[in-house]
N, C-alpha and C. Protein backbone atom coordinates (compact mmCIF):
# COMPACT_ATOMS: atom_id res chain seq x y z
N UNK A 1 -1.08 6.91 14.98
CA UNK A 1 -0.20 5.91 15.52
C UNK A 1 0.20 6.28 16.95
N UNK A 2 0.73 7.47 16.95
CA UNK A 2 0.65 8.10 18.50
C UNK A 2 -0.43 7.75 19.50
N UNK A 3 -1.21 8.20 18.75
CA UNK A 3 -2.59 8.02 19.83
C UNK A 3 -3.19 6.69 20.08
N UNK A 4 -2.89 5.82 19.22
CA UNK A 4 -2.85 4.51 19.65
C UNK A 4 -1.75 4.10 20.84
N UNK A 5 -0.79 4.44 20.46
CA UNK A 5 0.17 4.23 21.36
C UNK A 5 -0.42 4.09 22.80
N UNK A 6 -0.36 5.83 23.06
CA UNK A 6 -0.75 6.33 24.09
C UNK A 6 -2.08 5.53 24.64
N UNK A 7 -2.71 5.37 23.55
CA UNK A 7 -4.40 5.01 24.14
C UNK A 7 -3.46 2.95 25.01
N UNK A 8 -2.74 2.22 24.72
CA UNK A 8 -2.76 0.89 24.94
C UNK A 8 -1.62 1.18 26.12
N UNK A 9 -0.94 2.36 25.70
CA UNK A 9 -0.21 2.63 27.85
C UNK A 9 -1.11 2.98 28.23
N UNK A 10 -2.10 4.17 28.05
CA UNK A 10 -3.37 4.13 29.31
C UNK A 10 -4.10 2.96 29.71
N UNK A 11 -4.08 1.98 28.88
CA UNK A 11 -4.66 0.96 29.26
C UNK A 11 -4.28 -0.12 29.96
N UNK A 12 -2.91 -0.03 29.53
CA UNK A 12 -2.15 -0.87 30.78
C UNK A 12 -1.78 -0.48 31.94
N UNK A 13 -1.95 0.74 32.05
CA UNK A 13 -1.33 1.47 33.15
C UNK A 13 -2.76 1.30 34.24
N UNK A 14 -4.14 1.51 33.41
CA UNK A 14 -5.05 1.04 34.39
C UNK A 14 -5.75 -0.41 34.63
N UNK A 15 -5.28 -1.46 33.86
CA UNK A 15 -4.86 -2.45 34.12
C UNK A 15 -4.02 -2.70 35.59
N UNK A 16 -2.67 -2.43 35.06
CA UNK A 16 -2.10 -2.27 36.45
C UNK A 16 -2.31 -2.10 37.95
N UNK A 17 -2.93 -0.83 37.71
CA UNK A 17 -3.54 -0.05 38.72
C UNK A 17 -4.63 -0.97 39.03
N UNK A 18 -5.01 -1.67 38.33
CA UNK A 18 -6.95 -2.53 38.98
C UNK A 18 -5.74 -3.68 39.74
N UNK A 19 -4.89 -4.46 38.86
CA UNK A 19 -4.31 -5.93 40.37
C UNK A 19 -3.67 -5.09 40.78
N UNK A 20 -3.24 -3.90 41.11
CA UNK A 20 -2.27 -3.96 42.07
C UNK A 20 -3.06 -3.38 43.72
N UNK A 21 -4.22 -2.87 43.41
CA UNK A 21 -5.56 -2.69 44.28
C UNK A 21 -6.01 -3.47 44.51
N UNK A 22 -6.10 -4.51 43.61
CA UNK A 22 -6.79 -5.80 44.24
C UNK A 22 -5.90 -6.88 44.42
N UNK A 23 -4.67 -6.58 44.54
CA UNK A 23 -3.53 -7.55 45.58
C UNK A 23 -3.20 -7.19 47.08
N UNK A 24 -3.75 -5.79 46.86
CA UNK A 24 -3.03 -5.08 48.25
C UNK A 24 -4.48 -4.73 48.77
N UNK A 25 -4.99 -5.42 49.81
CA UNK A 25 -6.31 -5.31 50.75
C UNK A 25 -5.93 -4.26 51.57
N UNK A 26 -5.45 -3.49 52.50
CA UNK A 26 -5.58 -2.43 53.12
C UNK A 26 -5.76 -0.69 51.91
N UNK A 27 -4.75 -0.90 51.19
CA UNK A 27 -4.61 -0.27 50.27
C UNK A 27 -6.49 0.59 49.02
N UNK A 28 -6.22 -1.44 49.24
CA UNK A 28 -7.96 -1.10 48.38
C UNK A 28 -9.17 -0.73 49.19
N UNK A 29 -8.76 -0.67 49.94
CA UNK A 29 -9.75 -0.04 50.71
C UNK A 29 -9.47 1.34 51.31
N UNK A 30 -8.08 1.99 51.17
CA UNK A 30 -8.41 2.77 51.35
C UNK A 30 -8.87 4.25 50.12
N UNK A 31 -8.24 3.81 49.00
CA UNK A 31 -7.85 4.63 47.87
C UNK A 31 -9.12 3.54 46.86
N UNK A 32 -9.81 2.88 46.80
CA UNK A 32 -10.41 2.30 46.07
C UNK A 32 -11.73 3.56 45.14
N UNK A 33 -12.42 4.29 45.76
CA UNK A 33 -13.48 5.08 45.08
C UNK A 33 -13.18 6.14 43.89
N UNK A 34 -11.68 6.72 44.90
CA UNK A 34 -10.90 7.78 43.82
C UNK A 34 -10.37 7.36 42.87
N UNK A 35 -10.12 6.28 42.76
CA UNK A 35 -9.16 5.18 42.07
C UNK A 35 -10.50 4.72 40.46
N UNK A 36 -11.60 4.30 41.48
CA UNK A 36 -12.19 3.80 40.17
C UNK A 36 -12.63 4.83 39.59
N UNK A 37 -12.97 5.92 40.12
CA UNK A 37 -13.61 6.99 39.37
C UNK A 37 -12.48 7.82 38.20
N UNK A 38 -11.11 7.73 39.06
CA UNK A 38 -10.26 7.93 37.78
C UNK A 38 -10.15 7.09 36.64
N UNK A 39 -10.60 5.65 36.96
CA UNK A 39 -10.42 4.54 36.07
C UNK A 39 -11.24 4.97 35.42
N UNK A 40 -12.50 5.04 35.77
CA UNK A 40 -13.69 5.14 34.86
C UNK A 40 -13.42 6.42 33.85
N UNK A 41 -12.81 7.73 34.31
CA UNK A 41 -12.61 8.90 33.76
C UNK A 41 -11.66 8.42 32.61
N UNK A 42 -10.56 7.67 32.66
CA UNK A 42 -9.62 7.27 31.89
C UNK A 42 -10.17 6.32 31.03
N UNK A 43 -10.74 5.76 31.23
CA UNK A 43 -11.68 4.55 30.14
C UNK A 43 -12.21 5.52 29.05
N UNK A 44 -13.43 6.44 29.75
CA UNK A 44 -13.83 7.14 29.09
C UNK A 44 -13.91 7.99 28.31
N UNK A 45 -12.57 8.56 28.47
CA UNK A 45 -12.08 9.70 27.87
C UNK A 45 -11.12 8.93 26.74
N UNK A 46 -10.49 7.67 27.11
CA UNK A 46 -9.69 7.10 26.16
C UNK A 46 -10.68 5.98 25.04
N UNK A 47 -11.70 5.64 25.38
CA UNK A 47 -12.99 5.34 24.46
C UNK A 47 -13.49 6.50 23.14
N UNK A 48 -13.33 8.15 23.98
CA UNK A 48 -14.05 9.17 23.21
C UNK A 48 -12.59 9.46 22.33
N UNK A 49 -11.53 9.36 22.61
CA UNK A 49 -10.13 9.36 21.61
C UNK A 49 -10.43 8.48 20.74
N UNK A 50 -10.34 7.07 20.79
CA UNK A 50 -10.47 6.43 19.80
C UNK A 50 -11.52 6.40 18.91
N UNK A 51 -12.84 6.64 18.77
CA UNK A 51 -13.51 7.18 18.29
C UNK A 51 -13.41 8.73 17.62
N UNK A 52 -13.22 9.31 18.24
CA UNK A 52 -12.69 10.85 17.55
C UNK A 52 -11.28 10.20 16.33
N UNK A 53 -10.50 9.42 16.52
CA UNK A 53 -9.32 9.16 15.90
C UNK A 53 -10.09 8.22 15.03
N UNK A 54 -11.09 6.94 14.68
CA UNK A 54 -11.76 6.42 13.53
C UNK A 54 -12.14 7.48 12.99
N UNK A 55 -12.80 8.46 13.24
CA UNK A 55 -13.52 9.56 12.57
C UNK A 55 -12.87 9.73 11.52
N UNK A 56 -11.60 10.22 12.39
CA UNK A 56 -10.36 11.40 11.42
C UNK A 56 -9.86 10.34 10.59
N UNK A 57 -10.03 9.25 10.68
CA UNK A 57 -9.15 8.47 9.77
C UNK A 57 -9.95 8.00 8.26
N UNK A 58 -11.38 8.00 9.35
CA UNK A 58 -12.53 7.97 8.00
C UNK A 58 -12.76 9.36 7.05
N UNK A 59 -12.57 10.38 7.95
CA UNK A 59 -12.36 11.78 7.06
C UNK A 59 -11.66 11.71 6.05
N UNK A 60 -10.36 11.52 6.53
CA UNK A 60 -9.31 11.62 6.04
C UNK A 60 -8.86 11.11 4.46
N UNK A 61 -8.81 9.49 5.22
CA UNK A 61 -9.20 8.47 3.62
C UNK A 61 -10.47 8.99 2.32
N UNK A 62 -11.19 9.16 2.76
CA UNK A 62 -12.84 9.80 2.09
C UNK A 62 -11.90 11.26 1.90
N UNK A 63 -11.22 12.31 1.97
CA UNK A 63 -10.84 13.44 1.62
C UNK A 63 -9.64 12.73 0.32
N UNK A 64 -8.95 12.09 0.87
CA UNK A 64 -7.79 11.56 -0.07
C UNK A 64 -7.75 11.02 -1.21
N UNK A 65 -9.48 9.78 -1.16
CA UNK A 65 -9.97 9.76 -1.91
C UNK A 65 -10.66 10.46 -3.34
N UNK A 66 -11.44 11.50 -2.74
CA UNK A 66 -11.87 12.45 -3.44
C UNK A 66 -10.47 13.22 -4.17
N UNK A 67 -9.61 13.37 -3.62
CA UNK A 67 -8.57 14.28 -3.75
C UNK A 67 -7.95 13.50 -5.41
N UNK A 68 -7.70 12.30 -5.22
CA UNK A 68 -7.47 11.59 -6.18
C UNK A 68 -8.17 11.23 -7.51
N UNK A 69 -9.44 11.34 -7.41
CA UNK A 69 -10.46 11.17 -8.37
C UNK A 69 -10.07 11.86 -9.23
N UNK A 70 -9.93 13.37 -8.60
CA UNK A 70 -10.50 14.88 -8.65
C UNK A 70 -9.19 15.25 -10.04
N UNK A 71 -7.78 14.77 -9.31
CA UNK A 71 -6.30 14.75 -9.75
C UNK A 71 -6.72 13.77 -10.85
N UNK A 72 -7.12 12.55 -10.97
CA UNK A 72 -6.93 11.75 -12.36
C UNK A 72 -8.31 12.29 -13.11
N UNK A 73 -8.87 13.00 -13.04
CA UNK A 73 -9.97 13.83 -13.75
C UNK A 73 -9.24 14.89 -14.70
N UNK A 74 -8.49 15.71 -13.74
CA UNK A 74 -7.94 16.90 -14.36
C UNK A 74 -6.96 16.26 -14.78
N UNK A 75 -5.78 14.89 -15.04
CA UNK A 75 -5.33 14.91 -15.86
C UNK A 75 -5.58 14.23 -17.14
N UNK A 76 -6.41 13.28 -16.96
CA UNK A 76 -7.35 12.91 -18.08
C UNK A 76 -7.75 14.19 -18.96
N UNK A 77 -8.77 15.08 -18.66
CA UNK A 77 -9.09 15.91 -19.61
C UNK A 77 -7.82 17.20 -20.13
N UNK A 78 -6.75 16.93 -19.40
CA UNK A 78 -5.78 17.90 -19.77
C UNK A 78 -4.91 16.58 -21.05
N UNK A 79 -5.31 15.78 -21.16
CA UNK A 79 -4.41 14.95 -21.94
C UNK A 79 -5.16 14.73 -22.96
N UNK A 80 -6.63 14.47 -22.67
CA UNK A 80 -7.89 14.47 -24.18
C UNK A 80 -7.99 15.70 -24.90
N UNK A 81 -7.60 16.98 -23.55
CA UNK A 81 -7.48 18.13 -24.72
C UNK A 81 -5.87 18.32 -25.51
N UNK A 82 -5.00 17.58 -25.07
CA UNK A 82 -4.02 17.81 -25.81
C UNK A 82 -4.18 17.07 -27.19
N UNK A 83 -4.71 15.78 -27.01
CA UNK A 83 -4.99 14.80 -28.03
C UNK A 83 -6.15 15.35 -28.83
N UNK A 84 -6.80 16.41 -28.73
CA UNK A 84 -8.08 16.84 -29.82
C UNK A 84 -6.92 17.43 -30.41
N UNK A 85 -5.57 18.66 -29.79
CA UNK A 85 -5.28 19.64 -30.42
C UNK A 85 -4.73 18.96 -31.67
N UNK A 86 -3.85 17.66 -31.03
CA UNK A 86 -3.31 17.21 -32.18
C UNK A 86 -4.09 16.45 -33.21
N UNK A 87 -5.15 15.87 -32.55
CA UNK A 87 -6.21 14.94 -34.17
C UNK A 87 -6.65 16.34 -35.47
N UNK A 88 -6.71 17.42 -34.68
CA UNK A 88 -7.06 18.99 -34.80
C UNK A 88 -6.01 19.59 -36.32
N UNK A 89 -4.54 19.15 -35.96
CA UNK A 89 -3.42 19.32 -36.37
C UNK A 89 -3.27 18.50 -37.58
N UNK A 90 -3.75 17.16 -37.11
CA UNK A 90 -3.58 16.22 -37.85
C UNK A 90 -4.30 16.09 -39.16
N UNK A 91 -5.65 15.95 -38.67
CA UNK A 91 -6.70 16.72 -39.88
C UNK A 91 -6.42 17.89 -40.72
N UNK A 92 -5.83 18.85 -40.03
CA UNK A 92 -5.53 20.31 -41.33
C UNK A 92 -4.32 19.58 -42.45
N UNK A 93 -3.25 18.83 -41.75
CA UNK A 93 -2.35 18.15 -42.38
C UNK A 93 -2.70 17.64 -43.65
N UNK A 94 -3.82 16.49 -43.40
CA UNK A 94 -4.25 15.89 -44.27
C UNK A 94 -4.98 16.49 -45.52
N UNK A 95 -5.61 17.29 -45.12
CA UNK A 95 -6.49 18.52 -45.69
C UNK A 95 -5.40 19.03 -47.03
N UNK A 96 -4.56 19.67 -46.40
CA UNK A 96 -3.33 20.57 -47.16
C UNK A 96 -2.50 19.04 -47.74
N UNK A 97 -2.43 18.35 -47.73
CA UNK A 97 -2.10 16.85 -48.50
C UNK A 97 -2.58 16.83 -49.88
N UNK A 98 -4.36 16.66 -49.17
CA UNK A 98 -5.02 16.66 -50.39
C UNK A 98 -5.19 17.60 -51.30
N UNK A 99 -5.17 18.44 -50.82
CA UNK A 99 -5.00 19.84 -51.91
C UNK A 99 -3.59 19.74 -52.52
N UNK A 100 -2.68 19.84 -51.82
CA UNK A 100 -0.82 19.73 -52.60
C UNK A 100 -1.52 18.30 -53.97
N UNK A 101 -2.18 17.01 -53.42
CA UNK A 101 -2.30 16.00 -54.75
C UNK A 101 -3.14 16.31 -55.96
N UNK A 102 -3.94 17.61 -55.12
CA UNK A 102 -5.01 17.76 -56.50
C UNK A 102 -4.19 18.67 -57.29
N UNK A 103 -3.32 19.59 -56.45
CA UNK A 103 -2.67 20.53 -57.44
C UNK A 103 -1.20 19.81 -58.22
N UNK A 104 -1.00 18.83 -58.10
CA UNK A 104 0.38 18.21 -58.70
C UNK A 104 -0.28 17.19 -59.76
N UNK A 105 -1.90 16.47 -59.48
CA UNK A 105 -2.71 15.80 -60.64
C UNK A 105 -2.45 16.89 -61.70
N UNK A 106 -3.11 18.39 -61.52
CA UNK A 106 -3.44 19.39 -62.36
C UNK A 106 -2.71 19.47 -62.77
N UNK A 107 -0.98 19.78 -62.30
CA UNK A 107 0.48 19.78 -63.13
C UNK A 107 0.83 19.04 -64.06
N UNK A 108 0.31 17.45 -63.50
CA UNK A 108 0.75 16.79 -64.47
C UNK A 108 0.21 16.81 -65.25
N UNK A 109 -1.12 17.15 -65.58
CA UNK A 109 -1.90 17.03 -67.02
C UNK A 109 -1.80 17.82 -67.69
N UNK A 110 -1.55 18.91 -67.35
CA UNK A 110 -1.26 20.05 -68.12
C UNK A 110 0.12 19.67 -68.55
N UNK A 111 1.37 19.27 -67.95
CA UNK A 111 2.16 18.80 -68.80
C UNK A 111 2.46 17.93 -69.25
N UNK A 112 1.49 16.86 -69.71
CA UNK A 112 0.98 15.75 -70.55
C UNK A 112 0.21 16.52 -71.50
N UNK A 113 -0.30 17.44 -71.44
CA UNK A 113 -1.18 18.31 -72.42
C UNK A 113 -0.17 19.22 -73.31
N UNK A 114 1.17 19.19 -72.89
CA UNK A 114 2.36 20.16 -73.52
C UNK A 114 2.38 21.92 -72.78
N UNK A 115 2.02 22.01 -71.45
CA UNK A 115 2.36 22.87 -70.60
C UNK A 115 4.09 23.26 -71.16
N UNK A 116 4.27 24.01 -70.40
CA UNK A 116 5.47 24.68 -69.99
C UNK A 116 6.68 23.14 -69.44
N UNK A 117 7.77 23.29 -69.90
CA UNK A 117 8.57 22.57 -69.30
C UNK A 117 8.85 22.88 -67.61
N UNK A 118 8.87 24.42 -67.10
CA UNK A 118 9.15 24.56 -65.38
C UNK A 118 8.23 24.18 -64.97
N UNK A 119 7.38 23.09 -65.06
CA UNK A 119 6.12 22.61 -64.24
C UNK A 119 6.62 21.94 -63.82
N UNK A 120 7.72 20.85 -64.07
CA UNK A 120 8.02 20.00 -63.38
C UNK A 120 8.91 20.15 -61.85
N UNK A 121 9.93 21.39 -62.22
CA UNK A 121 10.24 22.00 -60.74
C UNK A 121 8.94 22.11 -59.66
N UNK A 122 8.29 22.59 -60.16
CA UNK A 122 6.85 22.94 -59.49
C UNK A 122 6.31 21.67 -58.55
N UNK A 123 6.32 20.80 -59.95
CA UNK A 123 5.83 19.65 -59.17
C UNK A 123 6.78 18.91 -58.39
N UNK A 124 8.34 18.98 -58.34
CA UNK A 124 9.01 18.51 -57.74
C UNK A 124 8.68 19.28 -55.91
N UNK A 125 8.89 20.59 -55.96
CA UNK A 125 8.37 21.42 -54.90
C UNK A 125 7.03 21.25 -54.32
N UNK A 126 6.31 20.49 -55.14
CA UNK A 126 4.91 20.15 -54.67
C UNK A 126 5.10 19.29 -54.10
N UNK A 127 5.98 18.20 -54.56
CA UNK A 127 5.63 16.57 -53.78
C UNK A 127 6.71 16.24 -52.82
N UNK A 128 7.87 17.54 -52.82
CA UNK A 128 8.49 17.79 -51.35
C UNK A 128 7.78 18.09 -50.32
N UNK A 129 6.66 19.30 -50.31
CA UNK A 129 6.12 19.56 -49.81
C UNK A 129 4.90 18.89 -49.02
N UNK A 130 4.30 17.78 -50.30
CA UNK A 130 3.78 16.83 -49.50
C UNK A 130 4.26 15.57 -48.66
N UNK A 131 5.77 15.36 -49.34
CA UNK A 131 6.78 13.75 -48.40
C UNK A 131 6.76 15.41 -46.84
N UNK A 132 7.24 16.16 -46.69
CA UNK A 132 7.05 17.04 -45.23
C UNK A 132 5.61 16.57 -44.41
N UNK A 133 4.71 16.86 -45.30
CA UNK A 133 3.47 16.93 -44.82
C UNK A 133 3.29 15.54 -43.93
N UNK A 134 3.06 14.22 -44.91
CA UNK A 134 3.44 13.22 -44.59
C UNK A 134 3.99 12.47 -42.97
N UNK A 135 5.83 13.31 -43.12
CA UNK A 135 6.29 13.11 -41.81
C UNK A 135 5.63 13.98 -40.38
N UNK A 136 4.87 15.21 -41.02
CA UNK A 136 4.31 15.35 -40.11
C UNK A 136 3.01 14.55 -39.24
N UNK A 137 2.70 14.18 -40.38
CA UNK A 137 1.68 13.57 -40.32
C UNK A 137 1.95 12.29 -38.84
N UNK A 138 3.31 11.76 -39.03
CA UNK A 138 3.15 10.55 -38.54
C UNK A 138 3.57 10.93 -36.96
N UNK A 139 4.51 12.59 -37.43
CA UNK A 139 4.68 12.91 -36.10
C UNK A 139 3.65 12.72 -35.58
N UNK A 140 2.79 13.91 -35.92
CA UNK A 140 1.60 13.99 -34.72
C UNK A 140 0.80 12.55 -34.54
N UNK A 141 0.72 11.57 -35.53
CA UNK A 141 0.04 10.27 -35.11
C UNK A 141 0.63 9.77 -33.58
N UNK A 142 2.39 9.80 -34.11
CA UNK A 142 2.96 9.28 -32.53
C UNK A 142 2.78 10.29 -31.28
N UNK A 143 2.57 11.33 -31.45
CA UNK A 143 2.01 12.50 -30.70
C UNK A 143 1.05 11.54 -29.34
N UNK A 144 -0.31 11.03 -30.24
CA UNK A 144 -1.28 11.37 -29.84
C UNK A 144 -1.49 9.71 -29.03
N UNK A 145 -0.74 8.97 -29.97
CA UNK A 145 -0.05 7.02 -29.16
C UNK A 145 0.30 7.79 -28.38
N UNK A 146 1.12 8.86 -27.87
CA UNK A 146 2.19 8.99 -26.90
C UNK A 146 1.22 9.68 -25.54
N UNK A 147 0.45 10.51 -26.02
CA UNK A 147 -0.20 10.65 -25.00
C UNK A 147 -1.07 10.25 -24.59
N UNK A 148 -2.31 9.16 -25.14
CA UNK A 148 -3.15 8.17 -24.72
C UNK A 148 -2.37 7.12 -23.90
N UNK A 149 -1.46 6.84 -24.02
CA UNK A 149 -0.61 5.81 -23.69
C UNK A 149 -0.37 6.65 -22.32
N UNK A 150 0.27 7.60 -22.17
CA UNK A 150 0.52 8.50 -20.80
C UNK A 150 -0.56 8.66 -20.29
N UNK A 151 -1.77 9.23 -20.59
CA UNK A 151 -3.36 9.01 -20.11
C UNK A 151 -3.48 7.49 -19.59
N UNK A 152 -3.31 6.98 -20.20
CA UNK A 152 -3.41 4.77 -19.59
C UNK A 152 -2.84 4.44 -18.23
N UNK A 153 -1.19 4.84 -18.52
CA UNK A 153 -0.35 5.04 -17.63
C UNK A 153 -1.10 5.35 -16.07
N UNK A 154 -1.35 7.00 -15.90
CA UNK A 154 -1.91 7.86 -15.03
C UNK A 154 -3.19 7.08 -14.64
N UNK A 155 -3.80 6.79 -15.22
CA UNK A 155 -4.77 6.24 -15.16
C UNK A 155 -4.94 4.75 -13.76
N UNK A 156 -4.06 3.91 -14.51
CA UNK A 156 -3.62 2.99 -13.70
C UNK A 156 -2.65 3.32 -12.83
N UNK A 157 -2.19 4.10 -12.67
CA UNK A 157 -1.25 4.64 -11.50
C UNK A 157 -2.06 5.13 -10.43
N UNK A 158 -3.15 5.77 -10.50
CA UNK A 158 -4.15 6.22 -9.87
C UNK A 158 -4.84 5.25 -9.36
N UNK A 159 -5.27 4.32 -10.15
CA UNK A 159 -6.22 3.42 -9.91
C UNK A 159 -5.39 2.75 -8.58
N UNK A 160 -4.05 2.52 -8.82
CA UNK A 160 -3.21 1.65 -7.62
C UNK A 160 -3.11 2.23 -6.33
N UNK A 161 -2.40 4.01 -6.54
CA UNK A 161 -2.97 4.65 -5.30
C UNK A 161 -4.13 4.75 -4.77
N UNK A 162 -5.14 4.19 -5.25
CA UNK A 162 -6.38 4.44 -4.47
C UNK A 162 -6.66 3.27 -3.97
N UNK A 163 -6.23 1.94 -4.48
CA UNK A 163 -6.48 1.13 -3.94
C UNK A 163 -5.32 0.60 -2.71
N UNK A 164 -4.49 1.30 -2.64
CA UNK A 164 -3.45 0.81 -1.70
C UNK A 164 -3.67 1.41 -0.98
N UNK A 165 -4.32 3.05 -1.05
CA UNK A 165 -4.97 3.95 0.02
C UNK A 165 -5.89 2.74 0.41
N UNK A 166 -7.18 2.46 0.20
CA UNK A 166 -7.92 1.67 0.30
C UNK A 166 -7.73 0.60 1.77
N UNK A 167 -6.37 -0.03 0.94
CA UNK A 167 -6.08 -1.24 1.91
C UNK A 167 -5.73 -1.39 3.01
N UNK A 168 -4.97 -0.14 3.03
CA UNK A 168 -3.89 0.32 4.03
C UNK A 168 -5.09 1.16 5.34
């Protein structure tokens, strides 16, 4: 923004400098050669700025870019690996579920078969153990909504910074 600045006063300033040489006839003739050759030096040098300054701006954007990809990459896979740990979690849950139902089936038949009367504590402790399991269960379900949903989020948050980088 500076250097724009600067670059549209050099330009008016040799603007200037061209009518005010070519209003004043003794003048332009006498200072006229040094005059254009600075003009020309100032053109030129303020031509090779603005160009050097598209460059940097094309660098720049193309670095910022990349920079951003790079950022919603690493948090994408830092959020898919949180979401394996928990499907991970979730699965052993279920696992130890099914085992707590096969072992409280077995209770009950055996005391339908005339087992021991303390089976039923047993099985009461069994099917506490599985209503726990259960709530865990749903924890980690909302776990894993919670962080796909935050992955979505990031996702499209990214997507907007890049395109407003973009526009801008």
């Amino acid at each position: 923004m500076v250097m724009m600045k600067r670059q549209m006063k050099i330009e008016q300033e040799t603007e200037l400098k061209r009518r005010l040489l070519s209003q004043t006839p003794g003048l332009d003739k006498a200072t006229t050669p040094l005059d254009d050759h600075l003009l020309s030096s100032y053109d030129k040098e303020n031509k090779r700025l603005c160009q050097e300054l598209k460059a940097l701006k094309t660098e720049f954007r193309e670095a910022e870019n990349k920079w951003l990809e790079e950022k919603s990459k690493l948090i994408l896979q830092l959020n898919q690996n949180e979401t394996d740990s928990l499907k991970k979690q979730l699965k052993e849950a279920r696992m130890k579920i099914s085992s707590l139902e096969q072992t409280i089936h077995v209770f009950k038949v055996k005391e339908e078969d005339g087992g021991r009367g303390d089976s039923s504590d047993v099985i009461q402790k069994l099917e506490h153990q599985n209503f726990q399991l259960m709530n865990e269960i749903c924890e980690l379900t909302n776990k894993i909504n919670d962080s796909n949903m935050k992955a979505a989020d990031i996702v499209q948050s990214k997507d907007e910074e890049v395109r407003n980088t973009i526009l801008e």
